[in-house]
N, C-alpha and C. Protein backbone atom coordinates (compact mmCIF):
# COMPACT_ATOMS: atom_id res chain seq x y z
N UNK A 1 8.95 5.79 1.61
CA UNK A 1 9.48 4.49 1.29
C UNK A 1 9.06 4.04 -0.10
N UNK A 2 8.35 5.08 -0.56
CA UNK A 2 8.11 4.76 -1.96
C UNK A 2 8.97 4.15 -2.81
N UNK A 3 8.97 2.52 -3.75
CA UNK A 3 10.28 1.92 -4.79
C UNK A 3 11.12 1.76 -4.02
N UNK A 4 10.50 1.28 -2.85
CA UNK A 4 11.75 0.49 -2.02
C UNK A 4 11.86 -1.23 -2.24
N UNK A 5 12.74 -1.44 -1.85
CA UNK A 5 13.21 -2.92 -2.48
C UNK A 5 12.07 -3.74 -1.70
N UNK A 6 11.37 -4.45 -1.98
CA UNK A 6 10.73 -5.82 -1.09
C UNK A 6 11.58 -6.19 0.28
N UNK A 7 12.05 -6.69 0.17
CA UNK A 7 13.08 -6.86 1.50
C UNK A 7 13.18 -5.46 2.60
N UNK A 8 12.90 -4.39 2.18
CA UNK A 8 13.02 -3.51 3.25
C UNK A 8 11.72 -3.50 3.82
N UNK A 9 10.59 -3.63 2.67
CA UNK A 9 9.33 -3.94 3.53
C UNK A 9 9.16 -4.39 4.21
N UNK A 10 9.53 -5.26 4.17
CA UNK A 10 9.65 -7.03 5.51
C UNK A 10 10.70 -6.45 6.45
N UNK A 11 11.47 -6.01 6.08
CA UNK A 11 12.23 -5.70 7.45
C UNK A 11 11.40 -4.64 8.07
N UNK A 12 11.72 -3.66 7.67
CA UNK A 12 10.74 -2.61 8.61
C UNK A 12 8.96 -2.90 9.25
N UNK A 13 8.56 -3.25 8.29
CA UNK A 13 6.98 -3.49 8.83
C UNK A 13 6.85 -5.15 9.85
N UNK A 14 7.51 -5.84 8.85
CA UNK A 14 6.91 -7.16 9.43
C UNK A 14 8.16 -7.27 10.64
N UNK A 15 9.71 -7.66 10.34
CA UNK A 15 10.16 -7.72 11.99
C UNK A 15 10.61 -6.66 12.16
N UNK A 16 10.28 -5.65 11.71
CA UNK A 16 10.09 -4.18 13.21
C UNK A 16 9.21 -4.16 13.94
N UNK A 17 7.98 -4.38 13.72
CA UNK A 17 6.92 -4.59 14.56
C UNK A 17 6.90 -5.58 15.20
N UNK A 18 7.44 -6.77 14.62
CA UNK A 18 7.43 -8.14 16.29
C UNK A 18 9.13 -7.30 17.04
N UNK A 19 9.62 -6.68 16.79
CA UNK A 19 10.67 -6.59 17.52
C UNK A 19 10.16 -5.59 18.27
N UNK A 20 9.33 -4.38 17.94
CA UNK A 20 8.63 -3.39 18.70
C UNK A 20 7.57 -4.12 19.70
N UNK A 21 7.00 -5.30 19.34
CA UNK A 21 6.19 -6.03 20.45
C UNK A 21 6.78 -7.29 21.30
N UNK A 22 7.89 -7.42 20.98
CA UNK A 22 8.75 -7.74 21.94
C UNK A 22 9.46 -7.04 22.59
N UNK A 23 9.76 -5.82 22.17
CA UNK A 23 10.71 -4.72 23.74
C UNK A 23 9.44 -4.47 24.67
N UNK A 24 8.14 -3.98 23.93
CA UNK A 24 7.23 -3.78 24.53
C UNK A 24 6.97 -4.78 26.10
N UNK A 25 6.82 -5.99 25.48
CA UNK A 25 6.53 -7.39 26.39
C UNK A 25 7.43 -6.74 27.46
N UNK A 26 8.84 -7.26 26.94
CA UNK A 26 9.77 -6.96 27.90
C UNK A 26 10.61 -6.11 28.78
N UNK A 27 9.55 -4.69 28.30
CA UNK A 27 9.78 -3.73 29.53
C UNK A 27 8.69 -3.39 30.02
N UNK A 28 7.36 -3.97 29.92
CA UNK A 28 6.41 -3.69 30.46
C UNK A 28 5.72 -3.13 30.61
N UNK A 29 5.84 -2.83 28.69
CA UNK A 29 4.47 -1.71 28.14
C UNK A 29 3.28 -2.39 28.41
N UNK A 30 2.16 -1.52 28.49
CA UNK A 30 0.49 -1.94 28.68
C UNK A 30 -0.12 -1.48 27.39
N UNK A 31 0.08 -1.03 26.79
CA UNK A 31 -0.43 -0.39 25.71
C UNK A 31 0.11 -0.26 24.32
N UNK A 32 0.21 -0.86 23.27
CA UNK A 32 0.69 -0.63 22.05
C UNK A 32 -0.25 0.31 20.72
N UNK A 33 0.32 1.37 20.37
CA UNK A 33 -0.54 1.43 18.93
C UNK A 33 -0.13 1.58 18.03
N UNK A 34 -0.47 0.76 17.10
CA UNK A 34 -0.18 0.56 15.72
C UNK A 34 -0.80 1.19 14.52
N UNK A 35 0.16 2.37 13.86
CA UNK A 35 -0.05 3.16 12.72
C UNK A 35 -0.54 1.73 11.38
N UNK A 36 -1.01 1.15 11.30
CA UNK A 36 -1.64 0.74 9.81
C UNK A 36 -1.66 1.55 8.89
N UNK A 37 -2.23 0.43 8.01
CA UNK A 37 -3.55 1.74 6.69
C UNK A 37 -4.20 0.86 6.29
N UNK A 38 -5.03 1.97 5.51
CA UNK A 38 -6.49 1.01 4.90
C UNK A 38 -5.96 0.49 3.80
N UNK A 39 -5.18 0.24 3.39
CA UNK A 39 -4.23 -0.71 2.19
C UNK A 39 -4.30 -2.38 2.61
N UNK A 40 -4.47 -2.83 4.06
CA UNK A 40 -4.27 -3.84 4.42
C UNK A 40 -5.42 -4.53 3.89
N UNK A 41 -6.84 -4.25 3.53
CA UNK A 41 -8.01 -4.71 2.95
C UNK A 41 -8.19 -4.66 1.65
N UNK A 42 -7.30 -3.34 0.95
CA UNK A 42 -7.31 -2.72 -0.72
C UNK A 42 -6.56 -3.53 -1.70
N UNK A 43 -6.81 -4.42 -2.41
CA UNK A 43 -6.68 -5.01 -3.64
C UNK A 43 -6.68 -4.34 -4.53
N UNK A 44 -6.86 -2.85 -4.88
CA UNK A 44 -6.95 -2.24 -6.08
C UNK A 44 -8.11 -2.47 -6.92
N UNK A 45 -9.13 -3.49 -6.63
CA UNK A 45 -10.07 -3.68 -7.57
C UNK A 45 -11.78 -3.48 -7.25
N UNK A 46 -11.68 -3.31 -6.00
CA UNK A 46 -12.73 -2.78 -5.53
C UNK A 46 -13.09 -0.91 -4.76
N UNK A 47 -13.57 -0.77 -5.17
CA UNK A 47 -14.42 0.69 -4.14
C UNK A 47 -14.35 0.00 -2.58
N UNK A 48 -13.92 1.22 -1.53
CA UNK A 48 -13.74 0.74 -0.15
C UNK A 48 -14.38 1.70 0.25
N UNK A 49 -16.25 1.40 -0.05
CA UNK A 49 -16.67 2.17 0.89
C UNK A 49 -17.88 1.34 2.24
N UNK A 50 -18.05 2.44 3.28
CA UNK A 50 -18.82 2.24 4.48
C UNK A 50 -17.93 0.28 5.03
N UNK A 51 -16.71 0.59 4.94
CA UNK A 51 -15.89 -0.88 5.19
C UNK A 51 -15.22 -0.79 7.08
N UNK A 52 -15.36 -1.62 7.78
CA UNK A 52 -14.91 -2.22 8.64
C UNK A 52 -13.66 -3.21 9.36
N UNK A 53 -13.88 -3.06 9.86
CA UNK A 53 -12.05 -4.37 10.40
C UNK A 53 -12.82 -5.72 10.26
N UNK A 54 -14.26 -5.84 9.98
CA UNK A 54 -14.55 -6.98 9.60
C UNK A 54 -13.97 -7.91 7.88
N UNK A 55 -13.52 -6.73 7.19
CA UNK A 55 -13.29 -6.94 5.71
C UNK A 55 -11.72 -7.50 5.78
N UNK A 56 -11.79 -8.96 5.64
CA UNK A 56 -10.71 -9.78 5.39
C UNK A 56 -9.18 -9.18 4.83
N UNK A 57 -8.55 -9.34 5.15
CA UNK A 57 -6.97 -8.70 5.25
C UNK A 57 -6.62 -8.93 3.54
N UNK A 58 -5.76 -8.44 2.23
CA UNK A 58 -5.29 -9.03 1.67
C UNK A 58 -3.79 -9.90 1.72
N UNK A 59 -4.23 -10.76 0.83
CA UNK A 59 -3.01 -11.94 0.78
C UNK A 59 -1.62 -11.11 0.16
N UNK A 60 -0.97 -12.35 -0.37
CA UNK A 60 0.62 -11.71 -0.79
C UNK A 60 -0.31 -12.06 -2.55
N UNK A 61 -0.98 -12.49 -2.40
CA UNK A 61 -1.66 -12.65 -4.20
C UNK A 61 -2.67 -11.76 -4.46
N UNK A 62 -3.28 -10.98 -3.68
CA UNK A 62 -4.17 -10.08 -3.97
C UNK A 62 -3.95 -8.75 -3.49
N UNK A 63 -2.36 -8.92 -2.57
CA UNK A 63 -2.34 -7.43 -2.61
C UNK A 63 -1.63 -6.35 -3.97
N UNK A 64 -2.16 -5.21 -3.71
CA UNK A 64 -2.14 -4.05 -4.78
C UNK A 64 -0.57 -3.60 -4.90
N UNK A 65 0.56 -4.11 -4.06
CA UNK A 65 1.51 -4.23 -3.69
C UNK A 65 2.60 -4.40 -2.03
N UNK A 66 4.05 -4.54 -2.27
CA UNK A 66 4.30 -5.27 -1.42
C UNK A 66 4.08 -4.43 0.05
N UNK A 67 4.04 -2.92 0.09
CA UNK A 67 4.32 -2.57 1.22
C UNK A 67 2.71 -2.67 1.87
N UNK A 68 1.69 -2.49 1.27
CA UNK A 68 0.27 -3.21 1.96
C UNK A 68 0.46 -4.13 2.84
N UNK A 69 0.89 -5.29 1.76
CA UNK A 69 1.05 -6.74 2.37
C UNK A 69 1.96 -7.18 3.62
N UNK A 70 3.07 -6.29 3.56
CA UNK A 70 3.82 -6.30 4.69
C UNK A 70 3.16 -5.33 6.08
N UNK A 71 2.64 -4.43 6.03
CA UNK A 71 1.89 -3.92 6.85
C UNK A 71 0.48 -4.46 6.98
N UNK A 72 -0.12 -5.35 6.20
CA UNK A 72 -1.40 -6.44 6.88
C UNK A 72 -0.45 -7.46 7.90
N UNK A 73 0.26 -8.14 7.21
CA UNK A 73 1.24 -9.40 8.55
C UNK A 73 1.68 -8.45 9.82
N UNK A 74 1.90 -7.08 9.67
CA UNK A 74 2.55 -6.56 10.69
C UNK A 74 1.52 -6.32 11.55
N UNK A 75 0.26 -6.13 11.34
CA UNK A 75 -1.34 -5.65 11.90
C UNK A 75 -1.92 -6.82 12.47
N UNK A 76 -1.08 -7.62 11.54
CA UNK A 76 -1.89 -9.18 11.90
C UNK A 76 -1.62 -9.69 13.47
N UNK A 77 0.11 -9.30 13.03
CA UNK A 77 1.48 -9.83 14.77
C UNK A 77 0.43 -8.65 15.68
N UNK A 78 0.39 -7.58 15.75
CA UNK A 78 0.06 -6.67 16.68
C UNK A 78 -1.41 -7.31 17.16
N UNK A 79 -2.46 -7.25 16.38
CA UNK A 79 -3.67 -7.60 17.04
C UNK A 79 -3.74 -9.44 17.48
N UNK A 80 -2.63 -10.13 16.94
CA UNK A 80 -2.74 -11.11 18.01
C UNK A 80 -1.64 -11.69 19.17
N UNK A 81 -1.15 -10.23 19.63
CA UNK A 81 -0.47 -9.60 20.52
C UNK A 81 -1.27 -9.56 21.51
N UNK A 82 -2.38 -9.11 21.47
CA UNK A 82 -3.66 -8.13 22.39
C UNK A 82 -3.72 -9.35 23.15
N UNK A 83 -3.62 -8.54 24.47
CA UNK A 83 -4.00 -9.71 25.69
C UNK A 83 -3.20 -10.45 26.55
N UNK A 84 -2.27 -10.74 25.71
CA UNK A 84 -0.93 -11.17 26.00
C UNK A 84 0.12 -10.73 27.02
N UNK A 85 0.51 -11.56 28.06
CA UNK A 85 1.29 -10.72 29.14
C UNK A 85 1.31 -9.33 29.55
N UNK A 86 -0.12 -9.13 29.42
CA UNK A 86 -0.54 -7.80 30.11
C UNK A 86 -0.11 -6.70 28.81
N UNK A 87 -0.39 -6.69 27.76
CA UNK A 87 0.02 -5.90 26.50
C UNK A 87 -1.76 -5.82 25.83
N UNK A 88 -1.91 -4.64 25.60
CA UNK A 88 -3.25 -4.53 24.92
C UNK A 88 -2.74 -3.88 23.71
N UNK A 89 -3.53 -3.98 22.89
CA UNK A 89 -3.06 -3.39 21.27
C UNK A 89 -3.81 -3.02 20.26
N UNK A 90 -3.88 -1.95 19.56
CA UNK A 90 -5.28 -1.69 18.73
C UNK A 90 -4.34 -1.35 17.66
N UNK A 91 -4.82 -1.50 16.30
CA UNK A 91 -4.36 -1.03 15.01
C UNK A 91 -5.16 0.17 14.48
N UNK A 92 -4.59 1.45 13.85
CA UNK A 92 -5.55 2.12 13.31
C UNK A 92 -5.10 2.19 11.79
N UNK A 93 -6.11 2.89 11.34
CA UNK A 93 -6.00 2.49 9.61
C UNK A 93 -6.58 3.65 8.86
N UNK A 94 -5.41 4.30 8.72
CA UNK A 94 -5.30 6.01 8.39
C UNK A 94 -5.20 5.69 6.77
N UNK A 95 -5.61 6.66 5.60
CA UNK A 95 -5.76 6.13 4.13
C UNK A 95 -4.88 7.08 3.65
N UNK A 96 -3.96 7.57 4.05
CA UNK A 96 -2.39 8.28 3.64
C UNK A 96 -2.13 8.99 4.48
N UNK A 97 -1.33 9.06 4.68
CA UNK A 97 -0.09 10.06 5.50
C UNK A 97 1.14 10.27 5.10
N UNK A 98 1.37 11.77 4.49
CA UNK A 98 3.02 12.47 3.99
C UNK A 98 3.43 13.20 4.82
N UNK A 99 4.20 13.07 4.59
CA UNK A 99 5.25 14.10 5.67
C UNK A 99 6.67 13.52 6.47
């Protein structure tokens, strides 16, 4: 998806994923998991090391670009999903994947 337009970001990450956790709801998945990345914390201006899911998400002003930022809001919908009408949900946060 590399130099893809802004707008496809948001479509695919941000309402593909509430639309993926809404079929979920409504066929009566128990379990969701969510492909992330460690981009959702990366600003470009710091070293990301020995870092945690404790390290604050970036904004739409500090991210390193748009498809991060659309995949932090999409991480964001999923983990406050968890719990919810019998739907549990974990994000993981892989630091590239090609193919």
């Amino acid at each position: 998806m590399h130099g893809a337009k802004p707008e496809v970001f948001w479509r695919v990450n941000v309402e593909g994923t509430k639309t993926v956790i809404a079929a979920a709801v409504a066929n009566g998945v128990s379990k969701l998991v969510f492909t992330s990345t460690a981009g959702v914390t990366f600003s470009g201006h710091e070293d990301m090391i020995d870092i945690d899911e404790r390290l604050p998400y970036i904004t739409e002003e500090t991210a390193h670009d748009t498809y991060n930022h659309t995949k932090a809001l999409a991480e964001k919908s999923v983990l406050e999903a968890n719990g919810k009408r019998g739907l549990r949900t974990v994000a993981i946060r892989p630091a590239g994947i090609f193919g």
